[in-house]
Protein backbone atom coordinates (compact mmCIF):
# COMPACT_ATOMS: atom_id res chain seq x y z
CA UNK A 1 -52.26 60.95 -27.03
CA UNK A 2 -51.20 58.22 -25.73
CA UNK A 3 -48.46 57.51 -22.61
CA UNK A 4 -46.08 59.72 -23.61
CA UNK A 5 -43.06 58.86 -20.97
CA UNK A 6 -39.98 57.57 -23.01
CA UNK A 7 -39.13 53.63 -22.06
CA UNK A 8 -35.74 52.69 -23.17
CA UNK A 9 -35.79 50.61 -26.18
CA UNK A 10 -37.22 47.51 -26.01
CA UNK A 11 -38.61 47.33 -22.82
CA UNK A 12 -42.09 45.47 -22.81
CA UNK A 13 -45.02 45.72 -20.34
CA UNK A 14 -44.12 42.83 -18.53
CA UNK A 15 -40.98 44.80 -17.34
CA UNK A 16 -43.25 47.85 -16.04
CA UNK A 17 -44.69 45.58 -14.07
CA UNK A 18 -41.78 44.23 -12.99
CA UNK A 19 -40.05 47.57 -12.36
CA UNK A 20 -43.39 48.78 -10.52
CA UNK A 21 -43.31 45.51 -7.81
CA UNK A 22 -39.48 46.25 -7.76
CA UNK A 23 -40.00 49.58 -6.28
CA UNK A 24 -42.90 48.61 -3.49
CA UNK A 25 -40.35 46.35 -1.81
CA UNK A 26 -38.28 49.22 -1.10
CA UNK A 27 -35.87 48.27 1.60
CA UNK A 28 -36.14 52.06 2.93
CA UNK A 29 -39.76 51.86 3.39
CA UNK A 30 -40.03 48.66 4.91
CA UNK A 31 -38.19 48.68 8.31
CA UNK A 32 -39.11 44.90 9.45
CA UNK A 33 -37.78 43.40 6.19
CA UNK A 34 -34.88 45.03 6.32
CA UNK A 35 -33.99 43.84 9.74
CA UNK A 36 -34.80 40.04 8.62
CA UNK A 37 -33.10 40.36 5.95
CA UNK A 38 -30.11 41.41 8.03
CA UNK A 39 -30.42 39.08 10.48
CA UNK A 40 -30.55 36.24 7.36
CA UNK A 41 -27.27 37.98 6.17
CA UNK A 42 -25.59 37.15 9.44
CA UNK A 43 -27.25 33.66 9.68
CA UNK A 44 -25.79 32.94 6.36
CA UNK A 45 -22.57 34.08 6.98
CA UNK A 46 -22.42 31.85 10.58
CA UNK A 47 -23.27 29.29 8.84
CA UNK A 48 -20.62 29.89 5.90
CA UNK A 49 -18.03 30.15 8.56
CA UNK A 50 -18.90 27.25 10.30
CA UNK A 51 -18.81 25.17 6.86
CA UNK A 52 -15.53 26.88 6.22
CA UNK A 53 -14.06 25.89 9.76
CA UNK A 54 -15.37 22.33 9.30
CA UNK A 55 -13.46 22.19 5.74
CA UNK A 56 -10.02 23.78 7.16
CA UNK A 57 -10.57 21.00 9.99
CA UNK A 58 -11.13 18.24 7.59
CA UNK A 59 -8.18 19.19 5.53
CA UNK A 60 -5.58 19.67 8.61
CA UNK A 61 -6.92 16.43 9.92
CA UNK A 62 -6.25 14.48 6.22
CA UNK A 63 -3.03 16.08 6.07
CA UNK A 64 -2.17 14.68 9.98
CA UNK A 65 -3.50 11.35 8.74
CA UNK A 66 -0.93 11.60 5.37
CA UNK A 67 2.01 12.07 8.03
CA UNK A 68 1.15 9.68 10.35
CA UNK A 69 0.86 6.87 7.66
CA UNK A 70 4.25 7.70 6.09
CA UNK A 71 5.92 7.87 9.47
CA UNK A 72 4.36 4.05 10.41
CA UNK A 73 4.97 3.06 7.18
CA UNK A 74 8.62 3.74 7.23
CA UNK A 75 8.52 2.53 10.89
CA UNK A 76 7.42 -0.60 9.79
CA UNK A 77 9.82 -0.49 7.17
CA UNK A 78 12.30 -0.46 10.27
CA UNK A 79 11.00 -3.14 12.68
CA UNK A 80 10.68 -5.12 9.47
CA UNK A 81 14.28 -4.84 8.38
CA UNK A 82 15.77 -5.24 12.02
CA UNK A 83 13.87 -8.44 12.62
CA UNK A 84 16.34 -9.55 9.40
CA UNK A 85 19.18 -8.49 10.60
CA UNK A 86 18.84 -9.87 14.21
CA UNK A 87 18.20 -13.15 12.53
CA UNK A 88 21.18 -12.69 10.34
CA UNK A 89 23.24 -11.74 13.26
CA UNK A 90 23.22 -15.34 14.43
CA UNK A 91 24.46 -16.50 11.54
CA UNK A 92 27.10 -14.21 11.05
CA UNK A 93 28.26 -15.33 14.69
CA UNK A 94 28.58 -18.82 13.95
CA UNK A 95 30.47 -17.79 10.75
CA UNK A 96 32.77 -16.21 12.83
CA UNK A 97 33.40 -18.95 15.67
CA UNK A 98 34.23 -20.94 12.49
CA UNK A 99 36.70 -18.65 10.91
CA UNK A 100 38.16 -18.43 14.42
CA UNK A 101 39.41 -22.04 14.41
CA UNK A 102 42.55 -23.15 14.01
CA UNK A 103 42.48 -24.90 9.96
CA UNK A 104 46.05 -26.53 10.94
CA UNK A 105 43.91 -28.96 13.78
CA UNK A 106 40.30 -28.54 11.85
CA UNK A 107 39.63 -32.22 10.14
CA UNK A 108 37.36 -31.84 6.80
CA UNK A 109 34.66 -33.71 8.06
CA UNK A 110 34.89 -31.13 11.27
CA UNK A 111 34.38 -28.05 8.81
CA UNK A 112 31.57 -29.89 6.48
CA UNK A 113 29.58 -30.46 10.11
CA UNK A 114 30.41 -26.62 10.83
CA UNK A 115 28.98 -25.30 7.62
CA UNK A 116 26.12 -27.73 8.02
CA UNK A 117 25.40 -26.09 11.26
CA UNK A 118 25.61 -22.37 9.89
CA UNK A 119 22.93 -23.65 7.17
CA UNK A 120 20.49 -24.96 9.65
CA UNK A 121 20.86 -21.89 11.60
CA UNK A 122 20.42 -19.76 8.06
CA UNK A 123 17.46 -21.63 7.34
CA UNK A 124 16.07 -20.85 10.60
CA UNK A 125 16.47 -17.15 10.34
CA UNK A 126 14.66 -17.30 6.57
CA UNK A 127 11.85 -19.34 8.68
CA UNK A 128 11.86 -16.63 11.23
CA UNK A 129 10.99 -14.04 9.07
CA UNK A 130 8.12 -15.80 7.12
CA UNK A 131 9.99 -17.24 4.56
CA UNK A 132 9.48 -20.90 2.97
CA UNK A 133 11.50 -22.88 0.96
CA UNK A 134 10.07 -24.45 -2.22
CA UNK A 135 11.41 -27.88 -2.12
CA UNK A 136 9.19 -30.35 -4.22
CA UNK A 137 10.13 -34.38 -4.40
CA UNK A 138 10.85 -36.67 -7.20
CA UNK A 139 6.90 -37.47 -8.94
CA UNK A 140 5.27 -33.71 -7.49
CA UNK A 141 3.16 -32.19 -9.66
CA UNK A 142 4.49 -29.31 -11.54
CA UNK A 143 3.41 -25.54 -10.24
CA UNK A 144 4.02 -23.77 -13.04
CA UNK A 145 3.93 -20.32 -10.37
CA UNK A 146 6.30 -22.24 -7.80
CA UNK A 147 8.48 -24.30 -10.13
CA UNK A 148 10.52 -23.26 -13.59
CA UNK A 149 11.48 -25.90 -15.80
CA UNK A 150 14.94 -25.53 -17.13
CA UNK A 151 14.90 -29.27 -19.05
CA UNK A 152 12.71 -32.59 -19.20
CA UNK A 153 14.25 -35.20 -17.65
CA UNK A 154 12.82 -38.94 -18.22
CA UNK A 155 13.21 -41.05 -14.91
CA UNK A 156 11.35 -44.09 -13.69
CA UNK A 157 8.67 -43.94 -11.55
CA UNK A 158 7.61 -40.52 -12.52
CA UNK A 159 4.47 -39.54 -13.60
CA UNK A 160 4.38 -37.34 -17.67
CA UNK A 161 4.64 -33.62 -16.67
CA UNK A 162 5.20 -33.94 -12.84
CA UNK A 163 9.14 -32.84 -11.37
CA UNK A 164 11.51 -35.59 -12.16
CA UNK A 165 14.65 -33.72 -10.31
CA UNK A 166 15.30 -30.57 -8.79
CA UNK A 167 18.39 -28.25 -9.27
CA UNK A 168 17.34 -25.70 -7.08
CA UNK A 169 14.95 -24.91 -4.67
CA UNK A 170 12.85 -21.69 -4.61
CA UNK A 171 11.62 -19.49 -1.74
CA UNK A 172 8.18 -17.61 -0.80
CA UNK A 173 7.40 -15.13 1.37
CA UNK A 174 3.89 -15.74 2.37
CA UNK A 175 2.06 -16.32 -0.68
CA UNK A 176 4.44 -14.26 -3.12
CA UNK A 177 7.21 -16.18 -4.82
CA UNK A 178 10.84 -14.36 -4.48
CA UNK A 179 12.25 -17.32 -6.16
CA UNK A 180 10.84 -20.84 -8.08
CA UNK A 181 12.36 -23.90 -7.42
CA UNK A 182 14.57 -25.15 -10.90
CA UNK A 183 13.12 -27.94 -11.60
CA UNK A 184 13.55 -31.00 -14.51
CA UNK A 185 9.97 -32.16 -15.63
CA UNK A 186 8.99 -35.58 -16.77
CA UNK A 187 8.40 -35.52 -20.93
């Protein structure tokens, strides 16, 4: 008769021999690979700390950088927005030193040369903080980004589809327009 120990169902030879080389690497009977194998435990876990540590680091750190850019961005934000006002201040000054005069002695051509001054200094404290005026001439070609048409105006000397007149002039800050010049364009 034949090997008469019962397998469990469906177990083949290759899994004898698999179960037989299983059980000569015994960890009880084999002191020195037991000890490596402990001491390549512990190396793997230093080194799995260490990666850990480095990723806690890397997070903490992102999350410092997060904050700090916020907190210059809304300093920035600040010094930005002062630099305005202490250009605006100015203005407001010479509006007051105006309003301060006496209207029964003020002449119109007195108060015409005073609001003439408070517009030079307004236009100063636009220039001061980067802004440009958008001011094309009579015969200019037409910037469809910096200028708006609002009519077509024939006049002499002026080229087809360059500015004829302007109504208003626009503004930029740097390269971005905050407002186009309103202009009339030659049909």
């Amino acid at each position: 008769m034949a090997d008469e120990t019962k397998k469990p169902h469906g177990e083949s030879p290759e899994d004898d021999a698999l179960n037989r080389e299983a059980e000569s690497y015994s960890i009880e009977g084999d002191q020195p690979n037991a000890a490596n194998a402990t001491s390549e435990l512990a190396r793997l876990q230093g080194e799995a700390n260490e990666w850990r540590d480095k990723y806690l680091r890397s997070i903490a750190d992102f999350q410092n950088y997060q904050r700090r850019a916020l907190q210059n961005e809304a300093d920035a934000k600040k010094a930005g927005i002062s630099s305005v006002v202490q250009n605006v201040v100015n203005v407001m000054d010479h509006f007051d030193l105006a309003l301060a005069q006496d209207s029964s002695k003020a002449t119109a051509e007195q108060i015409i040369a005073g609001v003439k001054v408070i517009r030079e200094e307004l236009l100063k404290a636009l220039t001061n903080t980067g802004v440009r005026i958008i001011a094309p001439k009579p015969n200019d070609e037409f910037q469809p980004g910096q200028h708006e048409a609002i009519m077509q105006q024939a006049m002499d000397g002026v080229a087809k589809g360059n500015v004829a007149m302007v109504f208003q002039p626009g503004y930029a800050l740097g390269e971005r327009i905050i407002r186009p010049a309103k202009v009339g364009v030659a049909p």
